[in-house]
C-alpha atoms as a PDB file:
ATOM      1  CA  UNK A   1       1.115  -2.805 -10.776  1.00  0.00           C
ATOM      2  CA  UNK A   2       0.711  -3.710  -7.130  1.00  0.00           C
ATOM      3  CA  UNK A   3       3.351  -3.281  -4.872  1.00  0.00           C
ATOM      4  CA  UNK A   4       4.674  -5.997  -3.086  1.00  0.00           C
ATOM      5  CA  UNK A   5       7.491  -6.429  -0.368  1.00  0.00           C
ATOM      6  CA  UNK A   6      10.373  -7.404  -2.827  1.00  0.00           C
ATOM      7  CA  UNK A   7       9.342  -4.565  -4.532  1.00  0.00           C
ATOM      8  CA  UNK A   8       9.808  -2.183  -2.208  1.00  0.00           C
ATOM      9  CA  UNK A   9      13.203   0.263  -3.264  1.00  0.00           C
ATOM     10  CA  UNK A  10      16.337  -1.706  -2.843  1.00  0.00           C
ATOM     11  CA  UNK A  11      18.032   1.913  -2.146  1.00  0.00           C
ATOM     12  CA  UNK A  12      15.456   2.479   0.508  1.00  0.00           C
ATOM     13  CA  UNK A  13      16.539  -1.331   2.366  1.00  0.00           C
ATOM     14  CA  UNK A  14      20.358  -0.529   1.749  1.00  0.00           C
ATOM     15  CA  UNK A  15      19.503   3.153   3.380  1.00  0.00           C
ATOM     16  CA  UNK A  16      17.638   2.433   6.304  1.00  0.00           C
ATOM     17  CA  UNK A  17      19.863  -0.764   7.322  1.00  0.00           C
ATOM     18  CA  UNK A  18      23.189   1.418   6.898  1.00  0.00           C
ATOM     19  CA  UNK A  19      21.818   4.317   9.109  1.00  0.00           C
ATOM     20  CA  UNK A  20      20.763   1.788  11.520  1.00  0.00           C
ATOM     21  CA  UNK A  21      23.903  -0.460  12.084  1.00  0.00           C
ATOM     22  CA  UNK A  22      25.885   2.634  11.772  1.00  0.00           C
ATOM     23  CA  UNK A  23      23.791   4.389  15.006  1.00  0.00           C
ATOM     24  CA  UNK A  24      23.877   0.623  16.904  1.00  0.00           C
ATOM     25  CA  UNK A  25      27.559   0.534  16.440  1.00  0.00           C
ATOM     26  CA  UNK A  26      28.433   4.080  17.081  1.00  0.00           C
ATOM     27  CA  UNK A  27      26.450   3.522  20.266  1.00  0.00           C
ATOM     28  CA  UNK A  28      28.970   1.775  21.873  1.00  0.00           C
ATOM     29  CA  UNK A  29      31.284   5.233  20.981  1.00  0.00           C
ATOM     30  CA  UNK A  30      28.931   7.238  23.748  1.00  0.00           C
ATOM     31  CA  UNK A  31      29.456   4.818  26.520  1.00  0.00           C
ATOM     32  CA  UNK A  32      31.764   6.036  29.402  1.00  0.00           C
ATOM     33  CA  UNK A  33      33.348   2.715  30.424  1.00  0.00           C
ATOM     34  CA  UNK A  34      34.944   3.622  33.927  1.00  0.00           C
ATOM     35  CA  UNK A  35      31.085   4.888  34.693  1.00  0.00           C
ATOM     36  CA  UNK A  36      29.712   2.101  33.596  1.00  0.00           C
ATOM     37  CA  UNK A  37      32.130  -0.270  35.430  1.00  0.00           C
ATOM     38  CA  UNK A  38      30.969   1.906  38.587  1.00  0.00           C
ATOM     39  CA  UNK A  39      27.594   1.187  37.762  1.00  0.00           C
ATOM     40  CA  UNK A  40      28.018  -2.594  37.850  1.00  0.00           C
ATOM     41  CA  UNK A  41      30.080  -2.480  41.018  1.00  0.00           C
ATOM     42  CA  UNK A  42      26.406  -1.705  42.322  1.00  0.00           C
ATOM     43  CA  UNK A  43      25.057  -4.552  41.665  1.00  0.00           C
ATOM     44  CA  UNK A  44      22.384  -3.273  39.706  1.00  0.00           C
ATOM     45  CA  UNK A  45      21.597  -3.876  35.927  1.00  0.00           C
ATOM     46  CA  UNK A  46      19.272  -0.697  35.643  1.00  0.00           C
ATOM     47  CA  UNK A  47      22.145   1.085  37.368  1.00  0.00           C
ATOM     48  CA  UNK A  48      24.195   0.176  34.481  1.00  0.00           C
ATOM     49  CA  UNK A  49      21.850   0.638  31.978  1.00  0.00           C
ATOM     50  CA  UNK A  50      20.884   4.226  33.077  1.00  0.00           C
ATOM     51  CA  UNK A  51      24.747   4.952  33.097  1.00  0.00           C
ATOM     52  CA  UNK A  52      24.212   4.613  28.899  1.00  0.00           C
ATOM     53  CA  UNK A  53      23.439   8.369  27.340  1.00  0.00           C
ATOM     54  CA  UNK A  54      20.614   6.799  25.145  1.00  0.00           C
ATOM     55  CA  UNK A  55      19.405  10.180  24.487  1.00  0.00           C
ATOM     56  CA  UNK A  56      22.105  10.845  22.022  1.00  0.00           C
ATOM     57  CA  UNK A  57      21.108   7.510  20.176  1.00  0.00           C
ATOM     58  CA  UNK A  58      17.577   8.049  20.371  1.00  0.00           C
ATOM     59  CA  UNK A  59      18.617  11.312  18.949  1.00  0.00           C
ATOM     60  CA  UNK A  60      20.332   9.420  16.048  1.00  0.00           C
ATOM     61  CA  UNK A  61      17.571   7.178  15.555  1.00  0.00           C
ATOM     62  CA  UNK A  62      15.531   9.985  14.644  1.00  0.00           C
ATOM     63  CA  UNK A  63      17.306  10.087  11.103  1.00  0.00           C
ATOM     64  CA  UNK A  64      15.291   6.900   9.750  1.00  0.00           C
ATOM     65  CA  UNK A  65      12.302   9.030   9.582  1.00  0.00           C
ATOM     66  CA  UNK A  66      12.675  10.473   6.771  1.00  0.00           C
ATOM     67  CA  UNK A  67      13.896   7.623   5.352  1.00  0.00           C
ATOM     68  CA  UNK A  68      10.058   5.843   6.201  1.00  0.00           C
ATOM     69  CA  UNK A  69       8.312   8.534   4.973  1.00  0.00           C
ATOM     70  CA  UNK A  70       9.432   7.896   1.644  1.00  0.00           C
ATOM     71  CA  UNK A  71       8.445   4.317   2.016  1.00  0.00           C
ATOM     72  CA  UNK A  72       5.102   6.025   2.924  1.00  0.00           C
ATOM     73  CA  UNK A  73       4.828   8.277   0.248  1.00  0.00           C
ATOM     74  CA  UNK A  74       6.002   5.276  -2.435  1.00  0.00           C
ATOM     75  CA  UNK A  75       3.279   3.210  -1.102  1.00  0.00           C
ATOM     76  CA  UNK A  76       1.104   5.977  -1.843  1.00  0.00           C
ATOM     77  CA  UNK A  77       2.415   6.794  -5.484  1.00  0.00           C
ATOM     78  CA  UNK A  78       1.711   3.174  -6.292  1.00  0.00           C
ATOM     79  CA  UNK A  79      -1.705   3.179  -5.239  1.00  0.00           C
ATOM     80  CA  UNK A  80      -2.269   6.046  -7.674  1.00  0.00           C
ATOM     81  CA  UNK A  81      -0.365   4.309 -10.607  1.00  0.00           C
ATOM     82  CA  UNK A  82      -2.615   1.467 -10.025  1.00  0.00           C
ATOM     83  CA  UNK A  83      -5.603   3.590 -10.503  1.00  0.00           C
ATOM     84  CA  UNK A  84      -7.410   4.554 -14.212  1.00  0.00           C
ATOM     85  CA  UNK A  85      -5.472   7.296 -16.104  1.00  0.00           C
ATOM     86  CA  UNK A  86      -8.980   9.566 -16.108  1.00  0.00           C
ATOM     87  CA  UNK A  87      -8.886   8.884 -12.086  1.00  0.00           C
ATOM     88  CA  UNK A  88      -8.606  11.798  -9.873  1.00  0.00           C
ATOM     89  CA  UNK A  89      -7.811  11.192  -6.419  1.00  0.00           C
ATOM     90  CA  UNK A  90      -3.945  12.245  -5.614  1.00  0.00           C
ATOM     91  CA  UNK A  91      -1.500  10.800  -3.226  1.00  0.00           C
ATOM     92  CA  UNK A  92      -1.590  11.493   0.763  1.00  0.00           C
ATOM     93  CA  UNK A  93      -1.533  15.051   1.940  1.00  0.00           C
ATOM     94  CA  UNK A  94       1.843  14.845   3.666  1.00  0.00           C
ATOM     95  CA  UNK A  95       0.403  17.426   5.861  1.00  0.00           C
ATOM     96  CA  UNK A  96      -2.511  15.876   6.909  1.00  0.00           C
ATOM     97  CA  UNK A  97      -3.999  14.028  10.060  1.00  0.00           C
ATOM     98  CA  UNK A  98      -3.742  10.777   8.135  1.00  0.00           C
ATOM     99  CA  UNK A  99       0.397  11.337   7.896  1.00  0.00           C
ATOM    100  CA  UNK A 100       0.776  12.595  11.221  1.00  0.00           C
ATOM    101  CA  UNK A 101      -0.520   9.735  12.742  1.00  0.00           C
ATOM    102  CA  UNK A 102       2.139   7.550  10.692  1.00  0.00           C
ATOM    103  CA  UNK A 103       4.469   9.745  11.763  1.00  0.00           C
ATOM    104  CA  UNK A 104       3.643   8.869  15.610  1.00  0.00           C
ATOM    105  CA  UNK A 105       3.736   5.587  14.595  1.00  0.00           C
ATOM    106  CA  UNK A 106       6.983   5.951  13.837  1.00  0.00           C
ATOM    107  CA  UNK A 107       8.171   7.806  16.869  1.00  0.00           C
ATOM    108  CA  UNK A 108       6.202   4.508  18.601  1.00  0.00           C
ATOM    109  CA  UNK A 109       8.039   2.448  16.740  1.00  0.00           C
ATOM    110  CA  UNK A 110      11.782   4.149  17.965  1.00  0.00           C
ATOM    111  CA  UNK A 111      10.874   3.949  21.754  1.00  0.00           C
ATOM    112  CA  UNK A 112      10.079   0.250  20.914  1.00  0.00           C
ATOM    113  CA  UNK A 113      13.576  -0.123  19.403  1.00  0.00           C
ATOM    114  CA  UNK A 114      15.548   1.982  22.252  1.00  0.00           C
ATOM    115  CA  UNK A 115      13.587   0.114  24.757  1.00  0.00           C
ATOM    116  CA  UNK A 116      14.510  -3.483  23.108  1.00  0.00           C
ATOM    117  CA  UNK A 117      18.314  -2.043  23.294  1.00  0.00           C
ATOM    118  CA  UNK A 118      18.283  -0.782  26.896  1.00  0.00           C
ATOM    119  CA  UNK A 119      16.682  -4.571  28.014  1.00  0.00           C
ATOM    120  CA  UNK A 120      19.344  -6.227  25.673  1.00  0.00           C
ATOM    121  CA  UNK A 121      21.935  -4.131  28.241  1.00  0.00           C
ATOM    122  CA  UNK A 122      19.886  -5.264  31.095  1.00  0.00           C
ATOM    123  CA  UNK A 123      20.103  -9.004  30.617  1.00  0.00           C
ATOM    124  CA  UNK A 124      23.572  -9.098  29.845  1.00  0.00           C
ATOM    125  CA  UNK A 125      24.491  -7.334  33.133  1.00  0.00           C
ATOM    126  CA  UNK A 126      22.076  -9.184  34.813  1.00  0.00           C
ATOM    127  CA  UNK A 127      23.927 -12.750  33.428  1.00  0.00           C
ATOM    128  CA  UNK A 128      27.597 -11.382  34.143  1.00  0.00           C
ATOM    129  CA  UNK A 129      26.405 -10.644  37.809  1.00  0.00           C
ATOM    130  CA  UNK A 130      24.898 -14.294  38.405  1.00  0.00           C
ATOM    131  CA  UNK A 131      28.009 -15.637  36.999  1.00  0.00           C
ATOM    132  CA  UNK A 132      29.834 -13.344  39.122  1.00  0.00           C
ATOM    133  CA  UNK A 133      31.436 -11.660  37.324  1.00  0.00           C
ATOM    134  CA  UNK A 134      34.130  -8.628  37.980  1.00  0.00           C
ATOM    135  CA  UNK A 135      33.504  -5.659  36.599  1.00  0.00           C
ATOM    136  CA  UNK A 136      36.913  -5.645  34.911  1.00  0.00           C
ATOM    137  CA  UNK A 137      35.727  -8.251  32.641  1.00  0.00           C
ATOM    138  CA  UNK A 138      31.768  -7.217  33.061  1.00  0.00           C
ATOM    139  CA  UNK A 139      32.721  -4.044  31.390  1.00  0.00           C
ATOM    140  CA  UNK A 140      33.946  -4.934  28.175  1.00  0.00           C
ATOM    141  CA  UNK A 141      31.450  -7.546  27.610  1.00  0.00           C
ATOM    142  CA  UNK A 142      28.550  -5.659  28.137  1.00  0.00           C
ATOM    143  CA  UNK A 143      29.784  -2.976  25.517  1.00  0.00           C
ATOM    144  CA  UNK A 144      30.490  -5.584  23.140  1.00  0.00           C
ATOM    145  CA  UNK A 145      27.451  -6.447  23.215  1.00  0.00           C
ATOM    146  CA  UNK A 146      25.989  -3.230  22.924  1.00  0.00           C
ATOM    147  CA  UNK A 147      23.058  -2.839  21.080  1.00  0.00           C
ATOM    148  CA  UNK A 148      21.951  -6.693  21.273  1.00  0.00           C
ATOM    149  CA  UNK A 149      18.287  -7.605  22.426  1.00  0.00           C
ATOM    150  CA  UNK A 150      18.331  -9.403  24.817  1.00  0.00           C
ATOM    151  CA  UNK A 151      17.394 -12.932  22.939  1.00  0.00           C
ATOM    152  CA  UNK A 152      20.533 -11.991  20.906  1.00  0.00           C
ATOM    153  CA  UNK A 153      22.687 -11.522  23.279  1.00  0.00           C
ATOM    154  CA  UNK A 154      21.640 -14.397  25.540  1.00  0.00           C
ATOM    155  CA  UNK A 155      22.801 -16.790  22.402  1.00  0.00           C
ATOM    156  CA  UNK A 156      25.656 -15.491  22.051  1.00  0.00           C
ATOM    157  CA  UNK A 157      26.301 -15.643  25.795  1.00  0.00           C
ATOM    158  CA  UNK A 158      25.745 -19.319  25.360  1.00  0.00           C
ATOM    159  CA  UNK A 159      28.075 -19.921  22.980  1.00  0.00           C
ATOM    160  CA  UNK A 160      30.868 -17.634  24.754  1.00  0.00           C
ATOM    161  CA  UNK A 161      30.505 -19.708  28.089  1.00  0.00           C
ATOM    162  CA  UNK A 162      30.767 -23.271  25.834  1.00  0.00           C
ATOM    163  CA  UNK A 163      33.440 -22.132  24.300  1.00  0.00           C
ATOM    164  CA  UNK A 164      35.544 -21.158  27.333  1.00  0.00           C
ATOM    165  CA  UNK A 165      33.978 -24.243  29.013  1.00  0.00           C
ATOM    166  CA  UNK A 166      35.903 -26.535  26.387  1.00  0.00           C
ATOM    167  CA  UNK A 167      39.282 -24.643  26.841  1.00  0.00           C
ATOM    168  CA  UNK A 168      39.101 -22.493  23.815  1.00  0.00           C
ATOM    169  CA  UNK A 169      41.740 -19.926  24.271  1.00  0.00           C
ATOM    170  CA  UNK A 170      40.508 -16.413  25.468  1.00  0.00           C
ATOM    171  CA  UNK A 171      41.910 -14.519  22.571  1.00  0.00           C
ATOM    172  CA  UNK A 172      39.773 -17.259  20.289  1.00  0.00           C
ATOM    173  CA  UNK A 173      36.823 -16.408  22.357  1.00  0.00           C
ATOM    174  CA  UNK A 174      37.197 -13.027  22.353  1.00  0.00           C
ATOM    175  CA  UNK A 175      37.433 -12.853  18.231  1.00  0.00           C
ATOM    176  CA  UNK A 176      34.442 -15.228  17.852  1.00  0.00           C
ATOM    177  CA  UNK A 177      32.366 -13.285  20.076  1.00  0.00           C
ATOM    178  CA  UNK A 178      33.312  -9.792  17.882  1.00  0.00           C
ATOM    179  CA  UNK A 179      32.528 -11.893  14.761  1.00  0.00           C
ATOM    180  CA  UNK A 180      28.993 -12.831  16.108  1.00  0.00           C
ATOM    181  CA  UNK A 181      28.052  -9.595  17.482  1.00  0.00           C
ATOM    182  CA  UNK A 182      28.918  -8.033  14.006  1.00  0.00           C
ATOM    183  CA  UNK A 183      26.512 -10.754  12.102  1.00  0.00           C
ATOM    184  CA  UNK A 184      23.637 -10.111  15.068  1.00  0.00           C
ATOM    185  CA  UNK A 185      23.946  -6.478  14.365  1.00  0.00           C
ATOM    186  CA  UNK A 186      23.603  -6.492  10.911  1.00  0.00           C
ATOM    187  CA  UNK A 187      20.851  -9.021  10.924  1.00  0.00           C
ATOM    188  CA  UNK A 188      18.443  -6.976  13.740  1.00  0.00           C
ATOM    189  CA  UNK A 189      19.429  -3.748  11.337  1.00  0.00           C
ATOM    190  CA  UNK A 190      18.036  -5.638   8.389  1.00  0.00           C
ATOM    191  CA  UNK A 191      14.948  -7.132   9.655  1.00  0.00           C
ATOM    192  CA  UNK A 192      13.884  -3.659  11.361  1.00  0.00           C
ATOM    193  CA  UNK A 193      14.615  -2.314   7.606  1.00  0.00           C
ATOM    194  CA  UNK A 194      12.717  -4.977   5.681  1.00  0.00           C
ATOM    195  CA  UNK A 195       9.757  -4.826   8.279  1.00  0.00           C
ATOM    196  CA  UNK A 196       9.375  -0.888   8.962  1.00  0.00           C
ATOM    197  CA  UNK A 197       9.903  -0.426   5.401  1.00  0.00           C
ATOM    198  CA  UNK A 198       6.974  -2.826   4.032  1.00  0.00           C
ATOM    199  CA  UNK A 199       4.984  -1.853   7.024  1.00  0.00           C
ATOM    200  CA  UNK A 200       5.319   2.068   5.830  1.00  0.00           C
ATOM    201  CA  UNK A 201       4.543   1.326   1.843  1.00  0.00           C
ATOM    202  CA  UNK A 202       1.414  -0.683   3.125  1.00  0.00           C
ATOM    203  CA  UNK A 203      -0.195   2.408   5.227  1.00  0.00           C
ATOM    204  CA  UNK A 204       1.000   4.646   2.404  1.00  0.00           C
ATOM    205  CA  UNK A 205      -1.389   2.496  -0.041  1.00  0.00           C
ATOM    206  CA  UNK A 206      -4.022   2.384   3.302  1.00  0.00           C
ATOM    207  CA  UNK A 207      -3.914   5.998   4.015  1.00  0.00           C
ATOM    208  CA  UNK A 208      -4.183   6.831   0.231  1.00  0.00           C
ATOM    209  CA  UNK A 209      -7.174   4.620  -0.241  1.00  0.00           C
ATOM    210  CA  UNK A 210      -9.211   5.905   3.082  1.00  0.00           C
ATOM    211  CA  UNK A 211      -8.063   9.470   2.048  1.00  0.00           C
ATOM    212  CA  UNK A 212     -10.158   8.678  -1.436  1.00  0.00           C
ATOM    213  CA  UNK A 213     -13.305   7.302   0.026  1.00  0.00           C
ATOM    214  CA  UNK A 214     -13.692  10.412   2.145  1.00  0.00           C
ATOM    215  CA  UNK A 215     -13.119  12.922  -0.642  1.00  0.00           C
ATOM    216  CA  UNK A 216     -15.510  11.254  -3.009  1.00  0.00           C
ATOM    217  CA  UNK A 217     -13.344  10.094  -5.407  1.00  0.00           C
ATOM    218  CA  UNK A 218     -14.022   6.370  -4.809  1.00  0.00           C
ATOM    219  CA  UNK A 219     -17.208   4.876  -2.584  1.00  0.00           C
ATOM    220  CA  UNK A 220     -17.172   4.905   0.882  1.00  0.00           C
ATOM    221  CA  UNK A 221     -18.207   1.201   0.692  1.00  0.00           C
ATOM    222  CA  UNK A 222     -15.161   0.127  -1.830  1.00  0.00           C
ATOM    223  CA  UNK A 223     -13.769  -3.044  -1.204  1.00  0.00           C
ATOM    224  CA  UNK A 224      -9.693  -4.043  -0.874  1.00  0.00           C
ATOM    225  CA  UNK A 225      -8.205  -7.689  -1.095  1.00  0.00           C
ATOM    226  CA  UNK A 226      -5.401  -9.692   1.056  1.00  0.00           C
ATOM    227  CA  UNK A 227      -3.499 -11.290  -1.089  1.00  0.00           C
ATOM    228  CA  UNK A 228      -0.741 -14.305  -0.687  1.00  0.00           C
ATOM    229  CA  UNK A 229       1.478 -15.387  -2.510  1.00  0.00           C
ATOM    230  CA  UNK A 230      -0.487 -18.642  -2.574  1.00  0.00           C
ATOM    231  CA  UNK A 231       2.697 -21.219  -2.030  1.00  0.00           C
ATOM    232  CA  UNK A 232       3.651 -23.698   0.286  1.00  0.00           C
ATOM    233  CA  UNK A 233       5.454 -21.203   2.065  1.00  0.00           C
ATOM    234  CA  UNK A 234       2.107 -18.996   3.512  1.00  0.00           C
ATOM    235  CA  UNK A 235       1.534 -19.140   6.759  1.00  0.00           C
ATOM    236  CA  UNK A 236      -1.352 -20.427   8.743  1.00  0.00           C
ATOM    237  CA  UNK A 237      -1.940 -16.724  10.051  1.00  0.00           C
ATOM    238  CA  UNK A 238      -2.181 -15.419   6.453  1.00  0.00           C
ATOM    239  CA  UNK A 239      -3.133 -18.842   4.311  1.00  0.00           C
ATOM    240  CA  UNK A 240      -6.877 -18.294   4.997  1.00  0.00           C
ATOM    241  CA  UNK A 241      -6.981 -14.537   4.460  1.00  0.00           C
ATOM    242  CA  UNK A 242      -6.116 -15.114   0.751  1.00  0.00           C
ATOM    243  CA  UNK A 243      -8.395 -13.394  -1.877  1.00  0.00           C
ATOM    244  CA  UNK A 244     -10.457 -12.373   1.336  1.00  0.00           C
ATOM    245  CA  UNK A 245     -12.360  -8.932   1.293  1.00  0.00           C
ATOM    246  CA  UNK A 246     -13.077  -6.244   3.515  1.00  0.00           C
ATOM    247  CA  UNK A 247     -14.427  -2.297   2.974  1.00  0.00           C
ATOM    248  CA  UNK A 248     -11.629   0.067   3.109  1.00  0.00           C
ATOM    249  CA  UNK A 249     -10.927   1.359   6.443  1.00  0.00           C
ATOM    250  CA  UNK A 250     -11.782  -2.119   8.089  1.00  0.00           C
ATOM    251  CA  UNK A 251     -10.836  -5.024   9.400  1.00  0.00           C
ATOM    252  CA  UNK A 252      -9.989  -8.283   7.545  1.00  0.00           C
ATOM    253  CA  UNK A 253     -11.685 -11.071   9.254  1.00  0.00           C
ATOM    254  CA  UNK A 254      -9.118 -11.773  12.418  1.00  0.00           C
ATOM    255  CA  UNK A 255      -8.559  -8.621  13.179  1.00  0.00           C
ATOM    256  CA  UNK A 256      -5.868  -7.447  11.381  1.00  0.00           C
ATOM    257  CA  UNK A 257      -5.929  -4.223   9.431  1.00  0.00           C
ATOM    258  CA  UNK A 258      -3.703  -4.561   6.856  1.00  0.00           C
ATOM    259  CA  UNK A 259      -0.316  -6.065   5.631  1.00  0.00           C
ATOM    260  CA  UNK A 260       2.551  -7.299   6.508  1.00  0.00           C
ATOM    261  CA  UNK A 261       0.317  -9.703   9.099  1.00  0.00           C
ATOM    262  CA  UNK A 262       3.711 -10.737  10.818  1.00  0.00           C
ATOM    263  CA  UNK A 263       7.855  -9.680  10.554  1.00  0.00           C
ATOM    264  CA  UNK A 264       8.804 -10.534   6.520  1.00  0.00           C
ATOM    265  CA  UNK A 265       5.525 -11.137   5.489  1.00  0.00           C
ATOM    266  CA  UNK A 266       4.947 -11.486   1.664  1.00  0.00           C
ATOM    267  CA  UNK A 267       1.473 -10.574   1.221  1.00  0.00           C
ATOM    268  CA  UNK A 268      -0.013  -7.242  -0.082  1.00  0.00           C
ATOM    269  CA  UNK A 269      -3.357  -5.869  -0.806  1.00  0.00           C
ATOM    270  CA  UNK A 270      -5.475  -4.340  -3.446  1.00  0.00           C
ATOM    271  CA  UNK A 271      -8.274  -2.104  -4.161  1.00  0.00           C
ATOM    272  CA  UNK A 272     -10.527  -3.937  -5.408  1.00  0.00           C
END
């Protein structure tokens, strides 16, 4: 049976998002907040960021890999189960090139993350400095906000400076901005889980398949298949790749090498 994206382990999701909203919350536990106040009294949002010991959360961030590697290896078991009982190609060498490079992939994909943190950091000093802010009041907010991008933390920003626009009491404000950072948290720790996590079961399948073709066990010209789910919900990137072919190892017509095409993508591929 192929594996699709809802298929992919619900303990796996529920694992990777609780290690990751733990490590985004915790991060606001390493921040010094009389250095970073000192920071903003410069005048400079790198200044602040840099004043953030993001080595000790990259550090921490380094504990989802496992976690994707089983995603990679379950993408690679189902590709097997999906093959004839009398088949006999196995599942990825967890030791080989093929694995390695996933696991690069992944250390890619952390910089990406820590980087997407440190500019979320960036832009909110950079607002509370326009508005002119103090860094009595600068300080706070920026940890609050902690672990934000920056798109995420700009809307929330929004609705902070609306709400103290119409009189709202501070202690209302205050509460309302907690309560939204807690729900933007959890939903950027959730969508990095339901994307990494497909993402990792569909080079596990990938990976398995190439790995095949170049021992012999199925032809170097075999043939795989994007597949949609074929409702009124595809998308115009994906709707014409449906049923489309391509050899293993190449590109689908577009460009793109494999699923998901796009964040919470519901297609999947298989040998065909």
């Amino acid at each position: 049976m192929t594996l699709t994206p809802a298929q992919v382990s619900e303990e796996l999701e529920e694992s990777l998002t609780e290690e990751l909203l733990i490590l985004l919350f915790l991060l606001r536990e390493t921040v010094d907040s009389k250095t970073l106040k000192e920071a903003y009294a410069t005048g400079d949002p790198q200044a602040v960021v840099d004043s953030i010991d993001w080595e000790t959360f990259k550090a921490g961030l380094s504990s989802i890999t496992p976690i994707l590697l089983d995603a990679y290896s379950k993408g690679s078991k189902s590709a097997v189960s999906e093959s004839s009982a009398n088949f006999k190609g196995g599942q990825i060498d967890l030791t080989g090139e093929k694995a390695k490079a996933f696991l690069q992939a992944i250390y890619d994909m952390i910089e990406r993350l820590l980087q997407a943190t440190k500019n979320g950091v960036y832009s909110v000093s950079e607002k509370a400095l326009e508005e002119g802010m103090g860094s009595k009041s600068a300080g706070p907010l920026i940890i609050a906000l902690l672990g934000l991008t920056s798109q995420a933390a700009a809307s929330i920003l929004n609705v902070r400076k609306a709400q103290i626009k119409n009189g709202n009491p501070l202690k209302s404000v205050k509460a309302a901005l907690a309560s939204q950072v807690d729900k933007s948290l959890l939903a950027r720790a959730t969508f990095i889980s339901e994307d990494e996590l497909y993402s990792s079961v569909s080079q596990g399948r990938n990976d398995t398949w190439e790995q095949w073709a170049i021992a012999g066990f199925i032809s170097s010209d075999s043939l795989k298949q994007w597949v949609t789910r074929a409702d009124e919900f595809v998308c115009p990137k994906c709707g014409p790749l449906h049923l489309v072919y391509t050899y293993i190892g190449n590109p689908y017509p577009g460009g793109l090498i494999s699923t998901p095409a796009h964040p919470r993508c519901r297609c999947y591929e298989r040998l065909a």
